[in-house]
Protein backbone atom coordinates (compact mmCIF):
# COMPACT_ATOMS: atom_id res chain seq x y z
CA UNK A 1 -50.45 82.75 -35.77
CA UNK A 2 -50.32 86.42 -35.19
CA UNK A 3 -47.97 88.39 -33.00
CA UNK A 4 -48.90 91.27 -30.85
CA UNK A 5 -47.43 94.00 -29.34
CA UNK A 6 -47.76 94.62 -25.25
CA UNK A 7 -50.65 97.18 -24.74
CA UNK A 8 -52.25 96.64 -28.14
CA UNK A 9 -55.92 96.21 -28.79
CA UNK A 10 -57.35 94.61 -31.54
CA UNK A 11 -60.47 94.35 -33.36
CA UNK A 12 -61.09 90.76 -34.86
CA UNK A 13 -63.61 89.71 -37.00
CA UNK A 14 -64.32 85.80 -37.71
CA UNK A 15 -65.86 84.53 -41.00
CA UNK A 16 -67.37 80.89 -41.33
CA UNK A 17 -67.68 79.15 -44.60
CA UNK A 18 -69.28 76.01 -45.53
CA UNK A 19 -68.97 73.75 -48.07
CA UNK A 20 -70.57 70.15 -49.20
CA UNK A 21 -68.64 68.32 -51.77
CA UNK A 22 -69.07 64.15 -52.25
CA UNK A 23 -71.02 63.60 -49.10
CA UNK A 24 -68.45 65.32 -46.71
CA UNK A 25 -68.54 69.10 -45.30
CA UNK A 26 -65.56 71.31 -45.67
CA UNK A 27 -65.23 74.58 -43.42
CA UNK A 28 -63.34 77.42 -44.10
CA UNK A 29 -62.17 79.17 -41.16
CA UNK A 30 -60.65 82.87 -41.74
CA UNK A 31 -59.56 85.69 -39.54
CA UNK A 32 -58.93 89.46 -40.01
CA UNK A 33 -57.28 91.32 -37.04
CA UNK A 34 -57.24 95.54 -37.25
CA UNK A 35 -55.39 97.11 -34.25
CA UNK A 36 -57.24 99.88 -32.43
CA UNK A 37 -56.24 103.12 -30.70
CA UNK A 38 -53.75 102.99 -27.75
CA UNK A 39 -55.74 103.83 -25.00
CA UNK A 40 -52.70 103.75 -22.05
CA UNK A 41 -51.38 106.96 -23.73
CA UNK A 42 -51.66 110.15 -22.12
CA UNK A 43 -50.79 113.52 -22.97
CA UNK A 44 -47.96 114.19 -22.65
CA UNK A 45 -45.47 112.27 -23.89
CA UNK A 46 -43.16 114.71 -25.42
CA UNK A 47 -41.58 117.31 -24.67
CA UNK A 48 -39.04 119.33 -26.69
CA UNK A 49 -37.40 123.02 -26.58
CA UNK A 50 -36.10 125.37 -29.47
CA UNK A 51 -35.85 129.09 -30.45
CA UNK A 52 -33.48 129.25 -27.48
CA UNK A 53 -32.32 133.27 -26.92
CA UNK A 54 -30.80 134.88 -23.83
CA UNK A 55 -34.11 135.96 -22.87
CA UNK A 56 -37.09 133.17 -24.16
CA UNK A 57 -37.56 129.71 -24.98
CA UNK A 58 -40.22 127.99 -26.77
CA UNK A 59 -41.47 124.16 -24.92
CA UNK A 60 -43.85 122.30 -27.25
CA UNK A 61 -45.58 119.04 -26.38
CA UNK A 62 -47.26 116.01 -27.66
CA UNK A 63 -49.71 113.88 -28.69
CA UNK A 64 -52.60 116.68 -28.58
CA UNK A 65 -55.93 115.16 -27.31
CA UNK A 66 -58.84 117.85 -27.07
CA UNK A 67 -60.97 115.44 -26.44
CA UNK A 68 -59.47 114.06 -23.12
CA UNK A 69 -57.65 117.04 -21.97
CA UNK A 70 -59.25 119.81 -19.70
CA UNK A 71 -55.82 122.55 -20.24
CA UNK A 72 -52.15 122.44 -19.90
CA UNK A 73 -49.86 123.86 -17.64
CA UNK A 74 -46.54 124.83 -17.77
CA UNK A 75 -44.30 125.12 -14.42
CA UNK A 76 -40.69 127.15 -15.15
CA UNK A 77 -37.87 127.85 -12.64
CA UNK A 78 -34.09 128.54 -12.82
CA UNK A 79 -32.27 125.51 -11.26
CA UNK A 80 -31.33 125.25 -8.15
CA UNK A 81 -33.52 127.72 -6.56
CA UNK A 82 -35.41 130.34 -8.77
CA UNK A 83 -38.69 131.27 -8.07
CA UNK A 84 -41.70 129.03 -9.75
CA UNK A 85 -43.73 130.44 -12.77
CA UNK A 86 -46.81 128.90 -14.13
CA UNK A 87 -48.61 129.45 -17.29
CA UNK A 88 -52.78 127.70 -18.17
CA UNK A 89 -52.93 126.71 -21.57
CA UNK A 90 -55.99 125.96 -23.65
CA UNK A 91 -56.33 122.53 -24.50
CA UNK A 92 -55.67 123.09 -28.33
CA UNK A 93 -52.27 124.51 -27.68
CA UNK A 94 -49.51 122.33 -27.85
CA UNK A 95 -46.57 124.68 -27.26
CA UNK A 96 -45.78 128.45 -25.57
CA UNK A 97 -42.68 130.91 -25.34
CA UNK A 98 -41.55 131.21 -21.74
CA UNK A 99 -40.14 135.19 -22.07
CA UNK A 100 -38.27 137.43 -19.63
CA UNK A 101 -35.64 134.81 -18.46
CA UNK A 102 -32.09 135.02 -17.58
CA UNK A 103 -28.89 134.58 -19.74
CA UNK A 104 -26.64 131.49 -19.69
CA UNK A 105 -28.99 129.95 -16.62
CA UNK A 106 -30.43 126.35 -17.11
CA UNK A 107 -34.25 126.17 -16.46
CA UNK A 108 -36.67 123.32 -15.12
CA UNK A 109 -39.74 122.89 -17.30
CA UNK A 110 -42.35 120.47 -16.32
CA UNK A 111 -45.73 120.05 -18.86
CA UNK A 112 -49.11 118.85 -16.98
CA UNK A 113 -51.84 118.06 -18.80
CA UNK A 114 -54.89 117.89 -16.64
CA UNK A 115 -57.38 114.82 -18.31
CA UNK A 116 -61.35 115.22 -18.36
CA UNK A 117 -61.05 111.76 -16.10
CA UNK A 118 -59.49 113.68 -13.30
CA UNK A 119 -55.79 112.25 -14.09
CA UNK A 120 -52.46 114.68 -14.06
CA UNK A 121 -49.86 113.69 -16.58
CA UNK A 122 -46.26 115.48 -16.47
CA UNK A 123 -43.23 115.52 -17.78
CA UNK A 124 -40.20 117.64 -17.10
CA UNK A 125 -37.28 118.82 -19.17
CA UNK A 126 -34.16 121.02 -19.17
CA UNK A 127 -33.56 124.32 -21.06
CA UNK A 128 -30.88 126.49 -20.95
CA UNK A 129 -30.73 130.27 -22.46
CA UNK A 130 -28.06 131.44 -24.42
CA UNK A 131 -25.79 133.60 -23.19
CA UNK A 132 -25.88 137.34 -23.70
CA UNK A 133 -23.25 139.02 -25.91
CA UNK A 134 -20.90 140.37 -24.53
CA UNK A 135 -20.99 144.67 -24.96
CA UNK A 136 -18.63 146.17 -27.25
CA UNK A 137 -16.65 149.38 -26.99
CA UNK A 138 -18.85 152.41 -26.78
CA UNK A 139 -17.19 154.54 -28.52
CA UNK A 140 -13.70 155.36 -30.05
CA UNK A 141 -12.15 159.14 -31.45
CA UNK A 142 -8.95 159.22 -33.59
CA UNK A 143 -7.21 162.58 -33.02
CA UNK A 144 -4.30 164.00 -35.40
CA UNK A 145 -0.64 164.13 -33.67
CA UNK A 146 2.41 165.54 -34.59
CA UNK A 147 4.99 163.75 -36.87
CA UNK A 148 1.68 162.21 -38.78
CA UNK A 149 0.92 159.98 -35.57
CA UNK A 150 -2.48 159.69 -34.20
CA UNK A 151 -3.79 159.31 -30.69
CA UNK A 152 -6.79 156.50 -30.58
CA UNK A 153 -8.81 157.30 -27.39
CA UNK A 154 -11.70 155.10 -26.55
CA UNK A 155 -14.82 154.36 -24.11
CA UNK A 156 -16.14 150.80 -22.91
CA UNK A 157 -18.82 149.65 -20.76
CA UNK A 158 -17.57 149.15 -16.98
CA UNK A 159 -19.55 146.48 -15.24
CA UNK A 160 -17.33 143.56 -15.60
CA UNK A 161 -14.69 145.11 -17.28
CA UNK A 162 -11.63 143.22 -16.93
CA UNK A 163 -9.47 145.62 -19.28
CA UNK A 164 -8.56 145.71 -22.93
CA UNK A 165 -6.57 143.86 -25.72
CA UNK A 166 -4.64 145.88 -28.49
CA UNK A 167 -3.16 144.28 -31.31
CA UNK A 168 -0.88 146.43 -33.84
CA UNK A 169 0.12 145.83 -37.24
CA UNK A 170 2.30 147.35 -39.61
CA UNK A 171 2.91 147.68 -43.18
CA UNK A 172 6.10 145.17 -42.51
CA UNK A 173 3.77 142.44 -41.38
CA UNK A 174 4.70 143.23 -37.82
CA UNK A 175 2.52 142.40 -34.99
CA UNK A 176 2.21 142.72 -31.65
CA UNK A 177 -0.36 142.58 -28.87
CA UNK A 178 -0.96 144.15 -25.59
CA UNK A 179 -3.06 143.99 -22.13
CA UNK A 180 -3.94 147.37 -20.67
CA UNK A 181 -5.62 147.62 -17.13
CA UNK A 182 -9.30 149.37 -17.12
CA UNK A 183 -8.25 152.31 -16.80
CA UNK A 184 -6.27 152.80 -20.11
CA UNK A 185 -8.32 154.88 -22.64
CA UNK A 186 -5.66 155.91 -25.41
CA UNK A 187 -3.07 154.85 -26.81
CA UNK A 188 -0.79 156.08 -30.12
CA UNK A 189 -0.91 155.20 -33.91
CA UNK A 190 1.98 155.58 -36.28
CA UNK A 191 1.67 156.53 -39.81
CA UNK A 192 1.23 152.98 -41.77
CA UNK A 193 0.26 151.13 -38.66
CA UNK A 194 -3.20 149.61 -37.98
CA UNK A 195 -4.57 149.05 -33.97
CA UNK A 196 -7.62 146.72 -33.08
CA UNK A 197 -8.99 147.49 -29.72
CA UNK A 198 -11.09 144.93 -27.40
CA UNK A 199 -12.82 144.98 -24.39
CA UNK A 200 -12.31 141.63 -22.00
CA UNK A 201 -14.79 140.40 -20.02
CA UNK A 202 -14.13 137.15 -17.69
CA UNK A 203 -16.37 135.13 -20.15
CA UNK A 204 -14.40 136.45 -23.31
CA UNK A 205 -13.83 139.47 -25.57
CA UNK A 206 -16.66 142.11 -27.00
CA UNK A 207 -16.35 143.09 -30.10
CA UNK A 208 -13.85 145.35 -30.29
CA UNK A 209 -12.61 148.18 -33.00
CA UNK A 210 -10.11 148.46 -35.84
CA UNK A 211 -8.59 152.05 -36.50
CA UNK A 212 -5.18 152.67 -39.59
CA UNK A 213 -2.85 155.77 -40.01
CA UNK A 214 -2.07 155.45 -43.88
CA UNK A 215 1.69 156.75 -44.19
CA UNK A 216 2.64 160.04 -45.66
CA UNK A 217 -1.33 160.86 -46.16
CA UNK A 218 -2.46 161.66 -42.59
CA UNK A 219 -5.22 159.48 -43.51
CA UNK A 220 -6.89 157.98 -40.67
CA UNK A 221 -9.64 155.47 -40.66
């Protein structure tokens, strides 16, 4: 006895033997069972997303069958309410890279494959983009003081700015740290002290700036 599995076809094949021996017959009954293509799948069954970026995902799909489907299309929209993009695919293709999308915002992506038979398969997912980095300072300028101090001046982007951290150390293993409002630009460096500077956003810090006065050199760096 032979066990199959639910919405499996099989190809069997009987083979009949016969043999006399001391007046009586003896038969020899055999079969061989082969199973056959699946013929309740459709295209497609998977679905799966990678190379996520801030601004593109790739959505690949599976099994490919050229021979029952007509072309693919792909359906993309920011959840809840973004606007609905569609893309035709050749029949051969079994993935694309959905460009110009937003940062950090979760997408719906549904995959229809349109059969020669006149049937529509689909199947949906959810992608998200990664979020964008966050800008950095654009640009810092370490002037020369009296007394060998220095004067640390710098320039950030302003959309979103929330204001800047500044963490000292000195050559005692002293350290401190500091929030300044927006609108702080400078601030001063003593000889054998060190200053890193970085911009804060509400979703975190950019990357930020390191600037040293080396003592008794007027070194700066």
């Amino acid at each position: 006895m032979m066990l199959l599995q639910a919405w499996t076809c099989t190809r069997q094949r009987m083979s009949l033997e016969t043999e006399e021996k001391e007046g009586s017959i003896l038969i020899n009954l055999s079969f061989e069972s082969a199973p056959l293509i699946n013929t309740y799948v459709l295209s497609p069954t998977v679905v799966s997303v990678s190379d996520s970026s801030p601004h593109q995902i790739r959505v690949s799909w599976g099994p490919l069958q050229p021979n029952r489907v007509q072309r693919y299309v792909v359906e993309y929209g920011a959840i809840p309410s973004g606007r609905v993009q569609s893309i035709t695919l050749q029949r051969q293709q079994n993935s694309t890279l959905l460009t110009g999308l937003k940062p950090g915002t979760q997408y719906l992506v549904t995959v229809s494959a349109v059969h020669a038979d006149g049937k529509e398969r689909a199947m949906s997912v959810r992608a998200c983009t990664q979020e964008a980095p966050l800008p950095a300072l654009v640009d810092y300028q370490l002037t020369k003081m009296q007394h060998q101090d220095a004067q640390v001046d710098w320039y950030g982007h302003q959309e979103g700015l929330m204001g800047y951290w500044l963490s000292w150390e000195r050559q005692n293993s002293y350290t401190s740290s500091v929030y300044l409002r927006p609108n702080s630009h400078s601030t001063r460096l003593t000889p054998g002290s060190r200053v890193c500077i970085s911009p804060v956003y509400s979703s975190g810090r950019g990357k930020g700036i390191c600037c040293a006065a080396e003592r008794n050199t007027g070194w700066l760096n």
